[in-house]
N, C-alpha and C. Protein backbone atom coordinates (compact mmCIF):
# COMPACT_ATOMS: atom_id res chain seq x y z
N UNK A 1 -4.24 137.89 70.95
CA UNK A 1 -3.25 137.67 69.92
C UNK A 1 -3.82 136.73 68.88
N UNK A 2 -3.82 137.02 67.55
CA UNK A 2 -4.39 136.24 66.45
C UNK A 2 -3.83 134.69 66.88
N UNK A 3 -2.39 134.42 67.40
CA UNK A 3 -1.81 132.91 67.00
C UNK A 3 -2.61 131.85 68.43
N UNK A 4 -3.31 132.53 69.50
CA UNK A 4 -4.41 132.00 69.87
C UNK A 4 -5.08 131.13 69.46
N UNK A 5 -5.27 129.64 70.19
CA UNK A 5 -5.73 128.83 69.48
C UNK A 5 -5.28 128.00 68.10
N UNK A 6 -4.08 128.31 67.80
CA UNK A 6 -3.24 127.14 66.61
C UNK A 6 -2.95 126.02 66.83
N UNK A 7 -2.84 125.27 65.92
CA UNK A 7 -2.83 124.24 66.58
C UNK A 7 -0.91 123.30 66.79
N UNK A 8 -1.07 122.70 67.14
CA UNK A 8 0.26 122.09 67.52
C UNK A 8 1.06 121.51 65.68
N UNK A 9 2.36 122.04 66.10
CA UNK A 9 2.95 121.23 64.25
C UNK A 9 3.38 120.06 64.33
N UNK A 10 2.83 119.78 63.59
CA UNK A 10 3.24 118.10 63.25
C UNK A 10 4.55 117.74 62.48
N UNK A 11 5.74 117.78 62.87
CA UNK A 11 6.51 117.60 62.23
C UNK A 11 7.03 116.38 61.47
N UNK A 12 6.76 116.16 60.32
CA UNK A 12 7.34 114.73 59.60
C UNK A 12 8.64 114.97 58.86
N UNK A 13 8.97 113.96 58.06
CA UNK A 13 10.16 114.10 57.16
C UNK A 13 9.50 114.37 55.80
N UNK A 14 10.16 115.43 55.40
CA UNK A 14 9.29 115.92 54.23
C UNK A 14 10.43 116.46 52.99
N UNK A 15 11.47 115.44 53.10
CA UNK A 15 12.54 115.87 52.10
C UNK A 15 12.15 115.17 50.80
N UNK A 16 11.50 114.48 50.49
CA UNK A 16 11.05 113.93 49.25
C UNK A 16 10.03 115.25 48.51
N UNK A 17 9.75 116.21 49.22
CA UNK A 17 8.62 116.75 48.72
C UNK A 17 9.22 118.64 47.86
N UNK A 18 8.91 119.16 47.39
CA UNK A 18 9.74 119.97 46.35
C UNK A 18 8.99 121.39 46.99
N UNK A 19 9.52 122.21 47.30
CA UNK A 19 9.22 123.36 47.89
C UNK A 19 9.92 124.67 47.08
N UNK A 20 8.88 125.89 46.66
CA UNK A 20 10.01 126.86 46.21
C UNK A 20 8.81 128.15 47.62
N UNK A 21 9.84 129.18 47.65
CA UNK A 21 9.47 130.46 48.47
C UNK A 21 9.60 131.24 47.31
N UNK A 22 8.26 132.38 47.26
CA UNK A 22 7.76 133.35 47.08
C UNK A 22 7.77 134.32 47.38
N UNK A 23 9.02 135.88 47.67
CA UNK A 23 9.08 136.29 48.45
C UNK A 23 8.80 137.70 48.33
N UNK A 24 7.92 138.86 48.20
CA UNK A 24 8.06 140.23 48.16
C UNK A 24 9.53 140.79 48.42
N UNK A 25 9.88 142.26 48.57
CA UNK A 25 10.91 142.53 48.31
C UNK A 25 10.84 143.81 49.49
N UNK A 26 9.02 144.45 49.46
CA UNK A 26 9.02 145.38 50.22
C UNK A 26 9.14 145.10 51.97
N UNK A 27 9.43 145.79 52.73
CA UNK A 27 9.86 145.94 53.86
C UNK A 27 10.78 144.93 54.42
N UNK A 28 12.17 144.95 53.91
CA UNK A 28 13.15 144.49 54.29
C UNK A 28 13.07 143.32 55.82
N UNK A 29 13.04 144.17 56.65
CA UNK A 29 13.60 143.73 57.73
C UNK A 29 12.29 142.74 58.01
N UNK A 30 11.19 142.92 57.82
CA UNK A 30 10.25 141.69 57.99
C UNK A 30 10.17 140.56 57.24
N UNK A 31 10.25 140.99 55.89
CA UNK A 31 10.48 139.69 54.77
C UNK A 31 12.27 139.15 55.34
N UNK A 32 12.94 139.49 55.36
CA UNK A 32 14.43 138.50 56.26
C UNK A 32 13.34 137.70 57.50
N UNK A 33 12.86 138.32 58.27
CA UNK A 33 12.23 137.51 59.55
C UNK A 33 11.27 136.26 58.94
N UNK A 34 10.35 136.43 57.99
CA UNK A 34 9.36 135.66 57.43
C UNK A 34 10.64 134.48 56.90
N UNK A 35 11.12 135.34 56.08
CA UNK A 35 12.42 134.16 54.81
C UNK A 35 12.95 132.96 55.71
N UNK A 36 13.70 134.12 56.87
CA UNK A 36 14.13 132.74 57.98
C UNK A 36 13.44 132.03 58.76
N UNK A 37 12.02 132.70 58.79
CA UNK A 37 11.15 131.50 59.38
C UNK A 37 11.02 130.39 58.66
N UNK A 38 10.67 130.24 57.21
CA UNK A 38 10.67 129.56 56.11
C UNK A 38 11.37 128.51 56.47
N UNK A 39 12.73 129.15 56.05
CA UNK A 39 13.95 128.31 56.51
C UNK A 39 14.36 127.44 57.90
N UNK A 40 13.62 128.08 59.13
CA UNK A 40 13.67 127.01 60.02
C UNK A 40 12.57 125.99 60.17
N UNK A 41 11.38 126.15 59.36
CA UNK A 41 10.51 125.03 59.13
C UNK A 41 11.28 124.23 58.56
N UNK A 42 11.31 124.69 57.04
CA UNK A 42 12.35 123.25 56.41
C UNK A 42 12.71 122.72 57.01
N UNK A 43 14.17 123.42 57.77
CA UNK A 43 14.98 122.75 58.52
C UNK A 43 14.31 121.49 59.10
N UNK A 44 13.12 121.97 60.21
CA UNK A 44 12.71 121.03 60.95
C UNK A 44 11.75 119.79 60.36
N UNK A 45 11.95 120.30 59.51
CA UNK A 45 10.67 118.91 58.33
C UNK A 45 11.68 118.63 57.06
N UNK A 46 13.02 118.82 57.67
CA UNK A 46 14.09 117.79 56.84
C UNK A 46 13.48 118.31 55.26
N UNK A 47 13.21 119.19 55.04
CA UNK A 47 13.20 119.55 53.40
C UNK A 47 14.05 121.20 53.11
N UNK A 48 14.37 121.34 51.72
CA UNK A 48 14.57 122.63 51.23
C UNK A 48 13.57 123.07 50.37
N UNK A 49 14.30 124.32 50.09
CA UNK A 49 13.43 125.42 49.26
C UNK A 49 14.28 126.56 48.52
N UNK A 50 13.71 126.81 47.84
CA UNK A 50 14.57 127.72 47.06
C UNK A 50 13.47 128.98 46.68
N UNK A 51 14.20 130.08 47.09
CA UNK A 51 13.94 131.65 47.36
C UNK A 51 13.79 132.35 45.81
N UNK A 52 12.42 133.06 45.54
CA UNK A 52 12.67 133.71 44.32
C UNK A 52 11.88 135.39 44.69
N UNK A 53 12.56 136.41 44.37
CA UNK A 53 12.30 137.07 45.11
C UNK A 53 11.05 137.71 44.04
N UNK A 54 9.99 138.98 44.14
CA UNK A 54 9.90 139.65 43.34
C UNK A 54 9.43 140.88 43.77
N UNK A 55 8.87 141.82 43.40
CA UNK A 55 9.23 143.45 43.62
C UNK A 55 8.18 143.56 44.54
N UNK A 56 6.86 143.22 44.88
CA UNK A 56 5.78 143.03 45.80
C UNK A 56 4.76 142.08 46.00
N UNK A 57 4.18 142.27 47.07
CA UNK A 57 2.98 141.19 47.19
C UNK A 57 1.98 141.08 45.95
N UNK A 58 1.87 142.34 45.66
CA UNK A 58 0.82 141.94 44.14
C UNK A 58 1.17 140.78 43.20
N UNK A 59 3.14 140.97 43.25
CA UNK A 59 3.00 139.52 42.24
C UNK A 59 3.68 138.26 42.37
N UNK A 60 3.01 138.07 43.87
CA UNK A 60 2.99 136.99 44.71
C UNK A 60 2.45 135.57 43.85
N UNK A 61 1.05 136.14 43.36
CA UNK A 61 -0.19 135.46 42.69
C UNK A 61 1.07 134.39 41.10
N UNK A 62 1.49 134.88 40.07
CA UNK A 62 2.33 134.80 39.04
C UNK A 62 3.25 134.04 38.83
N UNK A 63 4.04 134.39 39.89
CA UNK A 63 5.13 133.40 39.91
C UNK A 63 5.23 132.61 40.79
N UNK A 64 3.62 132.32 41.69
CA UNK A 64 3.66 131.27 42.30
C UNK A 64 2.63 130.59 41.24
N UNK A 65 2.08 130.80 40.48
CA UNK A 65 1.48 130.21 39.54
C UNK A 65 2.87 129.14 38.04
N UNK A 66 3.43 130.06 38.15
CA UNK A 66 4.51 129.57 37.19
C UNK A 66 5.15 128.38 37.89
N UNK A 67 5.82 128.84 39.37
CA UNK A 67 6.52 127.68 40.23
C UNK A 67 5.38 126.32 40.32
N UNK A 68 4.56 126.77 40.30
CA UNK A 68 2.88 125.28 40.68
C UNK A 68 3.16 124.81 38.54
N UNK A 69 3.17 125.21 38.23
CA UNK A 69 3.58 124.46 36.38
C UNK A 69 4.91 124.19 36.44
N UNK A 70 5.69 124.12 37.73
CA UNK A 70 7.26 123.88 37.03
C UNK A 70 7.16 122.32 38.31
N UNK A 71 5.80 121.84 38.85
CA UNK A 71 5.77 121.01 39.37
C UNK A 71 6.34 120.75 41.00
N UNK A 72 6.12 122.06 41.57
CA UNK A 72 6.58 122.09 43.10
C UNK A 72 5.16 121.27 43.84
N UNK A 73 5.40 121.11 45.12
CA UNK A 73 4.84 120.34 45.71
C UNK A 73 4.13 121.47 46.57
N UNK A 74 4.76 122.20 46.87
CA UNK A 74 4.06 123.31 48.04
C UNK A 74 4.81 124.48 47.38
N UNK A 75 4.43 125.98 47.32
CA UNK A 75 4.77 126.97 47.57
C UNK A 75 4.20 127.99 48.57
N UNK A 76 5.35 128.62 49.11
CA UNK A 76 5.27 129.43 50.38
C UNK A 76 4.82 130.67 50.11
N UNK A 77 3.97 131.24 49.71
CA UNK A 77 3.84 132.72 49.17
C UNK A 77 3.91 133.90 50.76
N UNK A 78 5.13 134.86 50.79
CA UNK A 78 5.82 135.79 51.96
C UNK A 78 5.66 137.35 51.31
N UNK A 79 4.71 137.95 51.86
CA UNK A 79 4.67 139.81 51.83
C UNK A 79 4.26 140.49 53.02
N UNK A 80 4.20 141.22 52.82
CA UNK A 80 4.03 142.19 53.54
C UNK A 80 3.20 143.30 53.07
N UNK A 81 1.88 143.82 53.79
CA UNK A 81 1.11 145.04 53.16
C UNK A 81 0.62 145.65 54.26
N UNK A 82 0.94 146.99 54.45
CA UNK A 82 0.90 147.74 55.47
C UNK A 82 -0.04 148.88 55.18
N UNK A 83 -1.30 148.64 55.68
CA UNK A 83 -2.60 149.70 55.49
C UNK A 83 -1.89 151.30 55.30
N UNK A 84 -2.49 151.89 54.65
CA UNK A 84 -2.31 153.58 54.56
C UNK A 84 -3.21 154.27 54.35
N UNK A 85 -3.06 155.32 53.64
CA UNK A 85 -4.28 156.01 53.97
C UNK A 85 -5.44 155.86 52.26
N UNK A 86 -4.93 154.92 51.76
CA UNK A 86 -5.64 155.08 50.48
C UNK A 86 -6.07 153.77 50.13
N UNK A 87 -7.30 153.51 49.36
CA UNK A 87 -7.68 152.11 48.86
C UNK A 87 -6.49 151.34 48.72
N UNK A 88 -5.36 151.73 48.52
CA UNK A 88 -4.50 150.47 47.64
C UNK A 88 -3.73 149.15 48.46
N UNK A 89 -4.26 149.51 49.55
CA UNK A 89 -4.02 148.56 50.73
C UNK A 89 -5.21 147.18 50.59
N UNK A 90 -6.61 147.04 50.45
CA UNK A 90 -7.33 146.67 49.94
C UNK A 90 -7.35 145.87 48.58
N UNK A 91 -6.82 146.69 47.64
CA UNK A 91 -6.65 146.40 46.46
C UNK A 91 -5.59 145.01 46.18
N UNK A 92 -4.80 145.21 47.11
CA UNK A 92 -3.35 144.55 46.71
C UNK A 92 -3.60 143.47 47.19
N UNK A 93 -4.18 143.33 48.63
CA UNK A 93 -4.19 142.52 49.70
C UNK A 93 -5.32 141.59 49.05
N UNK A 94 -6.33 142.30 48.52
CA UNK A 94 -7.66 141.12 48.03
C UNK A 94 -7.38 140.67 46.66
N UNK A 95 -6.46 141.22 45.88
CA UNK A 95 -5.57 140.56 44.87
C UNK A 95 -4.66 139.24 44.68
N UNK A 96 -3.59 139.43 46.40
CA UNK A 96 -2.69 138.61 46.55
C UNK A 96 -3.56 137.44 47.15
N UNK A 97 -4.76 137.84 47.67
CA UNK A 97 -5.25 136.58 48.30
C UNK A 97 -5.97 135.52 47.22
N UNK A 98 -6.46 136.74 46.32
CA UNK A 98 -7.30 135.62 45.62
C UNK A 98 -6.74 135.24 44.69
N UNK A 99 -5.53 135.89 44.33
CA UNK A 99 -4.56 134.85 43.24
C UNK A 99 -3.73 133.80 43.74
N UNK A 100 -3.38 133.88 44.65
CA UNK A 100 -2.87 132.59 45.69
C UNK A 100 -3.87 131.56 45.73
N UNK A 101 -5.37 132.01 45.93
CA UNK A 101 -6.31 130.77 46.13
C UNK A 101 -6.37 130.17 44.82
N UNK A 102 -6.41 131.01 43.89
CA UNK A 102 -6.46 130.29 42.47
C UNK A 102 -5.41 129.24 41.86
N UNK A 103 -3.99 129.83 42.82
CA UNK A 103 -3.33 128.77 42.19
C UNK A 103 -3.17 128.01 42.67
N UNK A 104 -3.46 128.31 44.26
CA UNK A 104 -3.74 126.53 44.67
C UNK A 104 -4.69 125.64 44.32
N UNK A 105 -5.50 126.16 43.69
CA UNK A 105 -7.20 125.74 42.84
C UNK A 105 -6.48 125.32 41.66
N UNK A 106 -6.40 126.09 40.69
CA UNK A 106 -6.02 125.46 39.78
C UNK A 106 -4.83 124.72 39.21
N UNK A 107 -4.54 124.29 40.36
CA UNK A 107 -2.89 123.85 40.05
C UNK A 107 -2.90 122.61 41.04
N UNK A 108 -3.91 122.24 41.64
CA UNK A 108 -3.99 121.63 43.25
C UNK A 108 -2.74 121.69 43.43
N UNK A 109 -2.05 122.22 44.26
CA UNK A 109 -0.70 122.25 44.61
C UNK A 109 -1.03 123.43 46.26
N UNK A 110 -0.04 122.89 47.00
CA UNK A 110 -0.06 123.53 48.53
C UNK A 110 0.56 124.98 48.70
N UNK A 111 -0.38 125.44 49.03
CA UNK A 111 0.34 126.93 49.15
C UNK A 111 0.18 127.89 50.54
N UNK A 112 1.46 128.21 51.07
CA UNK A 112 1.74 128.33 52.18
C UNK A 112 1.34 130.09 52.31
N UNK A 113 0.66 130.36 52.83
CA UNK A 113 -0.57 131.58 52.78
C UNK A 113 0.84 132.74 54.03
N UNK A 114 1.58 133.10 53.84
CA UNK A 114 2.28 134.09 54.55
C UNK A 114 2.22 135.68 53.90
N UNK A 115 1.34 135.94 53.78
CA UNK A 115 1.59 137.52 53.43
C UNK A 115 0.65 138.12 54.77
N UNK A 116 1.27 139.15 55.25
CA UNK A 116 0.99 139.76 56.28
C UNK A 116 0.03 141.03 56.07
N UNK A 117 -1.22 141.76 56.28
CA UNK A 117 -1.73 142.51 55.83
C UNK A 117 -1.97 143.48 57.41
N UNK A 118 -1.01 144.27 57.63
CA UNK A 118 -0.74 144.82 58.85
C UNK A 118 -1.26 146.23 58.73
N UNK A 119 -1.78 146.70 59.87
CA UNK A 119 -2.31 148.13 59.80
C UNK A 119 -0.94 149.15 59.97
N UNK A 120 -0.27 148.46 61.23
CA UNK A 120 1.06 149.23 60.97
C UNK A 120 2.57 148.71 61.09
N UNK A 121 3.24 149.30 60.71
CA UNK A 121 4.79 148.15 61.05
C UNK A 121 4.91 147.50 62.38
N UNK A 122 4.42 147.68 63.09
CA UNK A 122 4.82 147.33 64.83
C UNK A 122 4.11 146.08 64.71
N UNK A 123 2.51 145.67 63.87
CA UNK A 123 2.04 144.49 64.00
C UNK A 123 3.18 143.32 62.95
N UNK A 124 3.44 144.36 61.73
CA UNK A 124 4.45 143.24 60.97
C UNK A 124 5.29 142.65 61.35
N UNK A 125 5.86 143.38 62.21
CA UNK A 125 7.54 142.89 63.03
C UNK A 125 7.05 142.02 63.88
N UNK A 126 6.03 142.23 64.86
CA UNK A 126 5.63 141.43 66.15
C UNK A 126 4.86 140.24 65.44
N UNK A 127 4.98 139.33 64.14
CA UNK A 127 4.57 138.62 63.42
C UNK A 127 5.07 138.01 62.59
N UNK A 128 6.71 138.85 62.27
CA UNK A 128 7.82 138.21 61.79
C UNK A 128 8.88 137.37 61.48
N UNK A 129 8.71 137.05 63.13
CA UNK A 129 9.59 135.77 63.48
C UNK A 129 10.95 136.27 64.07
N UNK A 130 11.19 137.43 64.25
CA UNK A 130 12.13 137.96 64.37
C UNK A 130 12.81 137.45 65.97
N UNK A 131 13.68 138.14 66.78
CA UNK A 131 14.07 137.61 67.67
C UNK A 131 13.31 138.26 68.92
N UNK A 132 12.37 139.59 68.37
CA UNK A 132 11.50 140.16 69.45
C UNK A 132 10.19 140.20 69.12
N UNK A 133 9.62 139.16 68.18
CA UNK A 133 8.23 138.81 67.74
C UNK A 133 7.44 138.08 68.25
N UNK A 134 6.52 138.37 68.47
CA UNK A 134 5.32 137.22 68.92
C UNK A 134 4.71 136.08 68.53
N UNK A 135 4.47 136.10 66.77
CA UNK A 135 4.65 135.26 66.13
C UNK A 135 5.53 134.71 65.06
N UNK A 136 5.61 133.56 64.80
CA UNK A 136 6.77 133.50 63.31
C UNK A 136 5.95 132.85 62.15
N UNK A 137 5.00 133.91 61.08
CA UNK A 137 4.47 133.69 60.40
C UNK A 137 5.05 132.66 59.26
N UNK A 138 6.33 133.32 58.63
CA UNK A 138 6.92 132.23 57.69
C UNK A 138 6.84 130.99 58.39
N UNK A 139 7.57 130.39 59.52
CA UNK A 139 7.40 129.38 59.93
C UNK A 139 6.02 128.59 59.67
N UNK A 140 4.82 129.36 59.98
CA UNK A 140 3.36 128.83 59.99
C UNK A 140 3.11 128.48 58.95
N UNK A 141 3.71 129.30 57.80
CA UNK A 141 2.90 129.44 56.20
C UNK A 141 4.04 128.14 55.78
N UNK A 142 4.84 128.01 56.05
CA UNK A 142 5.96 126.90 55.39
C UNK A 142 5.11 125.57 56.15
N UNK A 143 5.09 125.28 57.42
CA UNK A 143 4.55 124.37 58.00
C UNK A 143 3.20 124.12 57.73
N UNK A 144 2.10 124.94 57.43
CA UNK A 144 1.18 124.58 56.69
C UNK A 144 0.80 124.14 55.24
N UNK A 145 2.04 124.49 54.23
CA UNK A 145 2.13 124.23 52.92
C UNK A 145 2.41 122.96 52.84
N UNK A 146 3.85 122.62 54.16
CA UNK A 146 4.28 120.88 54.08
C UNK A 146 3.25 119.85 54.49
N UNK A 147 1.88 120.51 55.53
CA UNK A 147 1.32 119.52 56.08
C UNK A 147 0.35 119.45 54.86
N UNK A 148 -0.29 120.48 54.18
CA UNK A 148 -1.16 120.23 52.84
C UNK A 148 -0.59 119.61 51.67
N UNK A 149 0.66 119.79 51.46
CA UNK A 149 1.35 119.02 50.45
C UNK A 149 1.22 117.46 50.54
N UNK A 150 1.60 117.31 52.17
CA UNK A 150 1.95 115.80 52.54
C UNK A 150 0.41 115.25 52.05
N UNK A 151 -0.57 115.39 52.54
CA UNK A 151 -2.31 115.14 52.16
C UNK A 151 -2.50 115.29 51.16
N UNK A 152 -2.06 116.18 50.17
CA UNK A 152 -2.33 115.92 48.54
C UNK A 152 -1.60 114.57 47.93
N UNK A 153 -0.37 114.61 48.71
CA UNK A 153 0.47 113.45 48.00
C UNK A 153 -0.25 112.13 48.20
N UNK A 154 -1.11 111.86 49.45
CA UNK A 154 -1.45 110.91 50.38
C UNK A 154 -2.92 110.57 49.64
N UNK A 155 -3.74 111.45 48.47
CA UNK A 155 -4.73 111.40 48.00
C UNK A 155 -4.37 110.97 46.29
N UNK A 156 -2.82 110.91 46.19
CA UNK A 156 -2.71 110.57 45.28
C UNK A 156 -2.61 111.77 44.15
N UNK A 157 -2.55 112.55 44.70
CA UNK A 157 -2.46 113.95 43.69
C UNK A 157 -1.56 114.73 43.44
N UNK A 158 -0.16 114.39 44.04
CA UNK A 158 0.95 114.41 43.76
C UNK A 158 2.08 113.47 44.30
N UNK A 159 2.98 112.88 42.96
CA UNK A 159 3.45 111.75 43.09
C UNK A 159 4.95 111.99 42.81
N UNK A 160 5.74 111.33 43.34
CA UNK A 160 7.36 111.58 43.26
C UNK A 160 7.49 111.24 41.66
């Protein structure tokens, strides 16, 4: 199982710190599982977030670039891309990744890496967070955005 070897979450109080979610639109029932994972990180690291949805993972990259200029502390970027039978699985997936890295590059700002790049729906769901999943990715990608946020703040690189 990929979540092999993770490491333990460190949960702090992280309500001082400004969080927005990033969320694709395609495959319903996994993006709800990811969203509410999101949402029970917060929960547990005492912060919110606020949900902006948009039509796919391709433009994940954009408006998490816009949210990193409107001065968030972490964003959660949540999709879903499910291999098929044509390049565009590839395309999208090495798109969303490397525009996510950029805007955490050029924006230093924390960005919570949840897009799922699944060969088929059975791995998305069992990765969802759902109530019959194996892993709860949103959870991971939210809890890793708060623990990189908290270390940027701590270097002085983002300040209340």
């Amino acid at each position: 199982m990929a979540g092999d070897g993770a490491p333990e979450t460190e949960v702090f109080d992280a309500s001082g710190l400004r969080v927005a979610i990033v969320a694709a639109s395609w495959h319903t029932q996994v993006m709800d599982g990811l969203i509410q994972g999101v949402q029970r990180a917060l929960a547990d690291f005492r912060a919110t977030g606020v949900v902006h949805r948009v039509p796919g993972t391709f433009e994940l990259p954009v408006v998490a670039s816009a949210l990193a200029q409107q001065g968030y502390d972490a964003v959660v970027a949540l999709g879903v891309v499910i291999r098929g039978g044509t390049p565009h699985f590839d395309y999208v997936c090495n798109a969303a990744t490397d525009g996510l890295v950029r805007v955490g590059l050029d924006h230093t700002v924390a960005i919570g890496f949840g897009v799922l790049t699944c060969d088929n729906d059975a791995q998305a769901l069992d990765r969802a967070g759902l109530a019959h999943s194996r892993e709860d990715k949103g959870y991971e990608a939210a809890s890793a955005a708060l623990l990189t946020a908290r270390t940027l703040r701590e270097l002085g690189v983002r300040t209340p």
